[in-house]
Protein backbone atom coordinates (compact mmCIF):
# COMPACT_ATOMS: atom_id res chain seq x y z
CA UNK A 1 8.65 171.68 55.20
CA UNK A 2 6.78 170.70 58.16
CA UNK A 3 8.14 169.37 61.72
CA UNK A 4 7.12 165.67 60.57
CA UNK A 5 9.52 166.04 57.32
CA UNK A 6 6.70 166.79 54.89
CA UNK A 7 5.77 169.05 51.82
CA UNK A 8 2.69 168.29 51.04
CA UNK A 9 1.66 164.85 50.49
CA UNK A 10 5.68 163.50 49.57
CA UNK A 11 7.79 162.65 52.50
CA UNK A 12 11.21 163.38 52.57
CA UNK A 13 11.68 159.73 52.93
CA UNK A 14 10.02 158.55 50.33
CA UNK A 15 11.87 161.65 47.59
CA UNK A 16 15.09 160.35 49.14
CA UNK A 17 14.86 156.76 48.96
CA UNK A 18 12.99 156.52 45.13
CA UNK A 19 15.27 158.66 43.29
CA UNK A 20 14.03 158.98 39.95
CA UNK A 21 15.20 156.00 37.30
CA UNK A 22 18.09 157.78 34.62
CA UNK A 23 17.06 157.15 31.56
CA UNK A 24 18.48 158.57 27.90
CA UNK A 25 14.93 158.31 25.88
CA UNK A 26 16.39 159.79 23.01
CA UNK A 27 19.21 157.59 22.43
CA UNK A 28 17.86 153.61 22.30
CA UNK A 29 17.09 154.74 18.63
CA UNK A 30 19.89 156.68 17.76
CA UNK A 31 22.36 153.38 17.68
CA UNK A 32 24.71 154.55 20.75
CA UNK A 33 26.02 157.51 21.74
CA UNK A 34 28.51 157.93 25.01
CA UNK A 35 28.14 159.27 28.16
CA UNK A 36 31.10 160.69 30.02
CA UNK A 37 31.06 161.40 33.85
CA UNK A 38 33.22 163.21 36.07
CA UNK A 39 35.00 161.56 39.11
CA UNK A 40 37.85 162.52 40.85
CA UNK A 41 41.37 160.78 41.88
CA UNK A 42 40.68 161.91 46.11
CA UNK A 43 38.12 158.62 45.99
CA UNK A 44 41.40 156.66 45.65
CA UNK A 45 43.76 158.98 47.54
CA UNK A 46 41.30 158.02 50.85
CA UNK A 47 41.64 161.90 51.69
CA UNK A 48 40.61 163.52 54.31
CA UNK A 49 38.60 166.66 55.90
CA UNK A 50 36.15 166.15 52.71
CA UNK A 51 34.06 163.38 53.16
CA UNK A 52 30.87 164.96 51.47
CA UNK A 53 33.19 165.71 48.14
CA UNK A 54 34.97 162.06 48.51
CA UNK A 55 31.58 160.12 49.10
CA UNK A 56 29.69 162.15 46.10
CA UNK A 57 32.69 161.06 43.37
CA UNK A 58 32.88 157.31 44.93
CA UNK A 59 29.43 157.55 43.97
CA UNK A 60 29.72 158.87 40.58
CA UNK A 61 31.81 156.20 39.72
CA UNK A 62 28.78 153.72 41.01
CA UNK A 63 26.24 155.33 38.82
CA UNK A 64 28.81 155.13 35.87
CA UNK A 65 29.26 151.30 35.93
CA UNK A 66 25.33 150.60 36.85
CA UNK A 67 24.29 152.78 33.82
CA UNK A 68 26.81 151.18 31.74
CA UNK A 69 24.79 147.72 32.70
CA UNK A 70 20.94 149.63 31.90
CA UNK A 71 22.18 151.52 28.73
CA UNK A 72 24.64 148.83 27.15
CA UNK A 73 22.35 147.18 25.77
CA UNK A 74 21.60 150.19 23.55
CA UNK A 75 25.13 150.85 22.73
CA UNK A 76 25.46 153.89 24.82
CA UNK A 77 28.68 153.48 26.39
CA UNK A 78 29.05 155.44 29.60
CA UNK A 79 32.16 156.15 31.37
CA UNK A 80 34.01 158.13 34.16
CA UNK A 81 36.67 160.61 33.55
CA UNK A 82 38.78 160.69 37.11
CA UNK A 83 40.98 164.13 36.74
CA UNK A 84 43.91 164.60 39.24
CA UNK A 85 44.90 168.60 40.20
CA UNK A 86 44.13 170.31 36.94
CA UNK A 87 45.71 173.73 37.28
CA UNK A 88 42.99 176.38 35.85
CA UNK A 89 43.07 179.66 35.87
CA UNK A 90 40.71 179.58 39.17
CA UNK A 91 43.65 177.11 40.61
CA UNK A 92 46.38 179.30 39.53
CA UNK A 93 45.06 182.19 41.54
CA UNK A 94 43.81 180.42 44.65
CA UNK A 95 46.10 177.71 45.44
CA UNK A 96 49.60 177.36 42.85
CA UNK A 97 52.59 178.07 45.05
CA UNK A 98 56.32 177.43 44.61
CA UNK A 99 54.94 174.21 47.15
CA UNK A 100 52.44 173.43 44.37
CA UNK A 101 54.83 172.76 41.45
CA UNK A 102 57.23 171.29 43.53
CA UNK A 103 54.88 168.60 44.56
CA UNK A 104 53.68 167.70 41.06
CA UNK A 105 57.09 167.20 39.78
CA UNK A 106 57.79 164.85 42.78
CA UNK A 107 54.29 162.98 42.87
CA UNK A 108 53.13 163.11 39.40
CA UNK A 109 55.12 160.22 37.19
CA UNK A 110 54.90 163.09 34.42
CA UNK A 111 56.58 166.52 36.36
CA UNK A 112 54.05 168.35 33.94
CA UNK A 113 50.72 170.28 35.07
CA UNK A 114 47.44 168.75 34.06
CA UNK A 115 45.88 171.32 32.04
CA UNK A 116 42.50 171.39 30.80
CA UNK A 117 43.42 169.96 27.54
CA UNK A 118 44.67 166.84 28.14
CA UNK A 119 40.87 166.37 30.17
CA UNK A 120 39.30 167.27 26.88
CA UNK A 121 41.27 165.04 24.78
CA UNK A 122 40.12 162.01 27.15
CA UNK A 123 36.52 162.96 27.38
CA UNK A 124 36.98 163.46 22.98
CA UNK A 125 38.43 160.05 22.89
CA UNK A 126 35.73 158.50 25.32
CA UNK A 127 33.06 160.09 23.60
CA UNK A 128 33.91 159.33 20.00
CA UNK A 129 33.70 155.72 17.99
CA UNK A 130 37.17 155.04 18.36
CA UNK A 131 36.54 153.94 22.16
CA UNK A 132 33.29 152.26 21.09
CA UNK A 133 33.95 149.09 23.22
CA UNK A 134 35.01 150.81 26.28
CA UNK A 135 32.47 151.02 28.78
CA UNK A 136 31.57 150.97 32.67
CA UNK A 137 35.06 151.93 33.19
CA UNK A 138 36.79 155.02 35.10
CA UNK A 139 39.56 156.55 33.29
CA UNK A 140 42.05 158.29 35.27
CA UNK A 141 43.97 161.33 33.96
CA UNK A 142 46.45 162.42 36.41
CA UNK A 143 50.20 162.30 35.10
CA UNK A 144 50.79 159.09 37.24
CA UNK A 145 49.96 160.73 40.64
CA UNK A 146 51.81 158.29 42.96
């Protein structure tokens, strides 16, 4: 990239502010289908010391409820999954303390972990017919984080 913010004959202006237009050219014909994002509960919980993780999720759950709008009329549903601390494996061996359990069973509504599972049985339910009229909406899976 050049001093002036170029490659070539595209600005990084101009690839910054046009972002390409989403589209799903497969599925207008198809009769629906479901699309399930990811967001994340720390868009609500205001938290701190991650603002490039908070703002990316706040705007996951923009793109959700705009594509919603574009692909409705298609009857492709989309939708955003919003996980509170899911303890994976990866969790279990960087962060899960005494501290760490203790805190779920206080904050959580439900003193249980969030394990993968109960994600996937969401994002199953959001993706199949049975949630056919639920779109635009974020769906948040967290055992009643307080």
């Amino acid at each position: 990239m050049s001093p002036t913010g170029t490659t070539g004959s595209t600005s990084t202006f101009a690839r910054i502010s046009s972002p390409p237009r989403p589209s799903a050219p497969a599925w207008p014909g198809a009769g629906g289908g479901s699309i399930v994002n990811f967001g994340s509960v720390v868009v609500q919980m205001a938290a701190g010391n991650m603002v490039g993780y908070v703002t990316a999720k706040a705007g996951v759950q923009g793109l959700t409820r705009a594509l919603a709008r574009d692909f409705g009329k298609d009857r492709i549903r989309v939708n955003c999954l919003v996980p509170g601390w899911v303890i994976t494996e990866r969790q279990k061996a960087l962060y899960w303390t005494e501290n760490s359990e203790r805190a779920i069973a206080e904050k959580q509504c439900i003193p249980d972990p969030l394990e993968p599972a109960d994600l996937a049985r969401m994002a199953l339910f959001l993706a199949a017919d049975d949630s056919r009229h639920c779109t635009a909406q974020s769906f948040i899976v967290d055992g009643g984080w307080e």
